[in-house]
C-alpha atoms as a PDB file:
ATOM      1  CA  UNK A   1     151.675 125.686 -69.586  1.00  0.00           C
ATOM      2  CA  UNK A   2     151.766 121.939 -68.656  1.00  0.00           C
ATOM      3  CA  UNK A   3     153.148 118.950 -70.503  1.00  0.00           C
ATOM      4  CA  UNK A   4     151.131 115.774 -70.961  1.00  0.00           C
ATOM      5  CA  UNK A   5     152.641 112.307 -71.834  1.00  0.00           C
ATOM      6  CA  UNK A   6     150.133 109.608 -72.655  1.00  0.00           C
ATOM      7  CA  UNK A   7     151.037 105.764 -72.707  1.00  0.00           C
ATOM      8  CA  UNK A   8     148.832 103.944 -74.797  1.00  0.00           C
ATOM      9  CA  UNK A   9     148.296 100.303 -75.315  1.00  0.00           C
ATOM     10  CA  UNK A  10     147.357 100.774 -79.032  1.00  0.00           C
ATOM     11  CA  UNK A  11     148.697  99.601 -81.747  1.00  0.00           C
ATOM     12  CA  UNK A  12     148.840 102.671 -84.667  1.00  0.00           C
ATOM     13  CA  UNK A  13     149.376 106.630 -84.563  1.00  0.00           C
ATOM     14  CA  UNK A  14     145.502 107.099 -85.404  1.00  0.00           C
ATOM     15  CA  UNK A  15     144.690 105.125 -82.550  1.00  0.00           C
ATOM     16  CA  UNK A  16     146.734 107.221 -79.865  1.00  0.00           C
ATOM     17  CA  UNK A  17     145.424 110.232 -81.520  1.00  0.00           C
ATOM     18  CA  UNK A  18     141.979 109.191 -80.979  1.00  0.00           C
ATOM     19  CA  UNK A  19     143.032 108.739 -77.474  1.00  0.00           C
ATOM     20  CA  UNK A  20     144.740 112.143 -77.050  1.00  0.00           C
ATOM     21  CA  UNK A  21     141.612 113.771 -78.763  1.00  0.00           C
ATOM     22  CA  UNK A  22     139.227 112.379 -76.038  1.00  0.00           C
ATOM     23  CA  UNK A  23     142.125 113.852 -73.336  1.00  0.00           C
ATOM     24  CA  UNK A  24     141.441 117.073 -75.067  1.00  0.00           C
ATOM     25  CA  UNK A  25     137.785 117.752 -75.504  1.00  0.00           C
ATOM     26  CA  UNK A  26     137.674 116.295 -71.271  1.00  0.00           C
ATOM     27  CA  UNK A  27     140.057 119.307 -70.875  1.00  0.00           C
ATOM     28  CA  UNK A  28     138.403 121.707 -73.071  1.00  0.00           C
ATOM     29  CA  UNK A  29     137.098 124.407 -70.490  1.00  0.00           C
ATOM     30  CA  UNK A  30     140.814 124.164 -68.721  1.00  0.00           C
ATOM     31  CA  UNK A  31     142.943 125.106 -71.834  1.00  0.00           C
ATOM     32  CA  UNK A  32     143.063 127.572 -74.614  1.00  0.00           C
ATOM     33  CA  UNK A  33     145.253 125.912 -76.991  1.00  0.00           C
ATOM     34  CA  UNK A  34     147.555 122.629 -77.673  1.00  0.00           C
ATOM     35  CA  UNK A  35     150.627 121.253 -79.592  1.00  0.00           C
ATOM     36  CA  UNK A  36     151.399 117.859 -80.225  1.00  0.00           C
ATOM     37  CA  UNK A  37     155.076 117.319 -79.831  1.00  0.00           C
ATOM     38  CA  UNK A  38     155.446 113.410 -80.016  1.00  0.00           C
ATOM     39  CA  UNK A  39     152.935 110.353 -81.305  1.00  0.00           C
ATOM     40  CA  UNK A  40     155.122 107.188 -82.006  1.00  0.00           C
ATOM     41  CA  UNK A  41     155.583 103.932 -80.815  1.00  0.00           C
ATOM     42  CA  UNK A  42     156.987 103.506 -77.014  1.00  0.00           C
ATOM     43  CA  UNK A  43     160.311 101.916 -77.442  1.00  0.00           C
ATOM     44  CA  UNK A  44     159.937 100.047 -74.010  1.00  0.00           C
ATOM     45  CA  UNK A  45     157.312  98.363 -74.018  1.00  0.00           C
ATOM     46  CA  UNK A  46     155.636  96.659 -78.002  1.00  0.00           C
ATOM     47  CA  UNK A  47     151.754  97.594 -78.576  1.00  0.00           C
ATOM     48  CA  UNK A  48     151.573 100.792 -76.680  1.00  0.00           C
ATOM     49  CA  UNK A  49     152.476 104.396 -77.889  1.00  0.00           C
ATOM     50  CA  UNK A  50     154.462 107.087 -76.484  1.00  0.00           C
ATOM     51  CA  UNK A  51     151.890 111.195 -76.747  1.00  0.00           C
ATOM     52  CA  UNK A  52     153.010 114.283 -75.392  1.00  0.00           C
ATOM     53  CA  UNK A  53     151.328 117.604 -76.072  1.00  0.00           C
ATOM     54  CA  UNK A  54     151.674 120.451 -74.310  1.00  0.00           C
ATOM     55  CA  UNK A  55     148.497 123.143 -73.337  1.00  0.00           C
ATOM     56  CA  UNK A  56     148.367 126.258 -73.090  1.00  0.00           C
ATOM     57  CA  UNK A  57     145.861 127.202 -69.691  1.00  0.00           C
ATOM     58  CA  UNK A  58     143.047 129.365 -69.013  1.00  0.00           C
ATOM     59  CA  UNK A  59     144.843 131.499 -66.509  1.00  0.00           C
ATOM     60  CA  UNK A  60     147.702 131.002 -63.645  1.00  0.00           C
ATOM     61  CA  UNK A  61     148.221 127.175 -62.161  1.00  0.00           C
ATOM     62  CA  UNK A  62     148.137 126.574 -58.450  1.00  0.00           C
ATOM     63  CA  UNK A  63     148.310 123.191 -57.126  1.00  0.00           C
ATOM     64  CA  UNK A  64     144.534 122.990 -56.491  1.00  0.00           C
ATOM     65  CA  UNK A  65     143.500 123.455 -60.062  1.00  0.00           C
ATOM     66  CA  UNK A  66     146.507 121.363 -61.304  1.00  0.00           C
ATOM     67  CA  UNK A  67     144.705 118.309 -59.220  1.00  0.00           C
ATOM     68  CA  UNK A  68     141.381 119.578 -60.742  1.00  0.00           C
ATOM     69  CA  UNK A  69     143.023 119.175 -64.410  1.00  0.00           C
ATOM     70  CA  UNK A  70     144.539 115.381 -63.121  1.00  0.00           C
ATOM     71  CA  UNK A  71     141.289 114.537 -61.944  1.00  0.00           C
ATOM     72  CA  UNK A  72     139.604 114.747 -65.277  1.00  0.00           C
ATOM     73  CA  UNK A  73     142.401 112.268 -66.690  1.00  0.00           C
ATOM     74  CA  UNK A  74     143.069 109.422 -64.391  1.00  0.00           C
ATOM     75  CA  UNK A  75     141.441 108.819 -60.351  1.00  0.00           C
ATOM     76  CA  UNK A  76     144.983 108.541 -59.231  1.00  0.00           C
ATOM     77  CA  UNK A  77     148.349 110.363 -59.090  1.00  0.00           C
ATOM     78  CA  UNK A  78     151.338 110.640 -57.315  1.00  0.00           C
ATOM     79  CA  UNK A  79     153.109 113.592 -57.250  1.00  0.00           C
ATOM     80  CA  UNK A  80     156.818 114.355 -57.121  1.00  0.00           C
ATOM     81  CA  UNK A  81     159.000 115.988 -54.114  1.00  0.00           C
ATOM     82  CA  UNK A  82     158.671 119.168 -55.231  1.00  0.00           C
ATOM     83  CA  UNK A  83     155.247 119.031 -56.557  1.00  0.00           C
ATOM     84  CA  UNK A  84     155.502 120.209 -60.038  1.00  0.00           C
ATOM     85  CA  UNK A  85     154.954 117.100 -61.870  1.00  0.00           C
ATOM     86  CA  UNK A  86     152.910 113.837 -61.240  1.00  0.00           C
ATOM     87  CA  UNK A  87     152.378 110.690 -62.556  1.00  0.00           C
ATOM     88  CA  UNK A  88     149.562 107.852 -62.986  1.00  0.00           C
ATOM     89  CA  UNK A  89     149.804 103.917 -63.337  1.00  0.00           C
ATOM     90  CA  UNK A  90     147.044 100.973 -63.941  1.00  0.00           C
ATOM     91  CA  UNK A  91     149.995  99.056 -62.991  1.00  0.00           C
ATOM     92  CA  UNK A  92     151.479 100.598 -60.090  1.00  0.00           C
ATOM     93  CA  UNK A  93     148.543 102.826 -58.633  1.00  0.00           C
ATOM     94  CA  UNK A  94     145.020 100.598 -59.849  1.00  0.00           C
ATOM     95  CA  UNK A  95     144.657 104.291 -61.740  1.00  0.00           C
ATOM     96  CA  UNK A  96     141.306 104.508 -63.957  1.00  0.00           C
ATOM     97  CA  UNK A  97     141.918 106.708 -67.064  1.00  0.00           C
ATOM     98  CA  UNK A  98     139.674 107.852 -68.696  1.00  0.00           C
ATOM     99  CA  UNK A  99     140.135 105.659 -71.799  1.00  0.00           C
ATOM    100  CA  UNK A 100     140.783 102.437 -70.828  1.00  0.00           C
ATOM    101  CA  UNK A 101     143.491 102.497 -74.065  1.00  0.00           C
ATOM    102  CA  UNK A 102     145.876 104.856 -71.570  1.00  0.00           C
ATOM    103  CA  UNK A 103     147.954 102.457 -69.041  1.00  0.00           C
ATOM    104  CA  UNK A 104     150.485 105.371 -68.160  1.00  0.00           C
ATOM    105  CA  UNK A 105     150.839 108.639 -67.814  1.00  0.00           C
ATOM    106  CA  UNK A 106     153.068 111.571 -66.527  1.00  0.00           C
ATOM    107  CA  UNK A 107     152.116 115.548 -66.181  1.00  0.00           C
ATOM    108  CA  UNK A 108     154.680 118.364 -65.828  1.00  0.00           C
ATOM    109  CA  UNK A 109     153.194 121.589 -64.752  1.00  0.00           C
ATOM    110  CA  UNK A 110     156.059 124.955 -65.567  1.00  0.00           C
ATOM    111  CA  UNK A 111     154.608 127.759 -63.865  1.00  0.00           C
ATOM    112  CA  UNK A 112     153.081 127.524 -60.225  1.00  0.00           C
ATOM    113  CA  UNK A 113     151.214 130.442 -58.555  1.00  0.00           C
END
């Protein structure tokens, strides 16, 4: 299982959703299944949106195939000390999503093999 946050510069819940749907069907051979557990507005910063979902994967995670799963997001990401979660930025890292709506995001990844 891994957890996906999504910052969007949008400005309504169907919006982000639209986002989070593309962010799905570009991860559709990697996953078998998804939950949304957050869409609303990011209290930090006005005209973006806060989505986390967590997936469900097609078999055990090593770090290789948790970079092969980044890749298909964003071009760029850092990854923590202990290398179970990772981040991207527009911002901080010149990261290009792929939707140009998605200015932020984070990755947790529970189980590594």
């Amino acid at each position: 299982m891994f957890q996906l946050s999504l910052f969007t510069e949008c400005n309504t819940n169907t919006e982000a959703l639209s986002v989070l749907n593309e962010v799905i069907r570009r991860l559709s051979d990697e996953v078998t299944s998804f939950n949304l557990i957050e869409n609303e507005p990011y209290w930090k910063v006005d005209g973006w949106f806060k989505t986390t979902c967590n997936f469900e994967s097609i078999g055990p995670f090593d770090y290789h195939r948790a970079e092969k799963i980044l890749r298909l997001i964003s071009d760029k990401w850092l990854w923590d000390k202990g290398k179970t979660s990772a981040h991207s930025s527009v911002k901080e890292m010149s990261a290009v999503f792929c939707d140009p709506m998605i200015q932020f995001s984070t990755c947790w990844f529970e189980d590594f093999e």
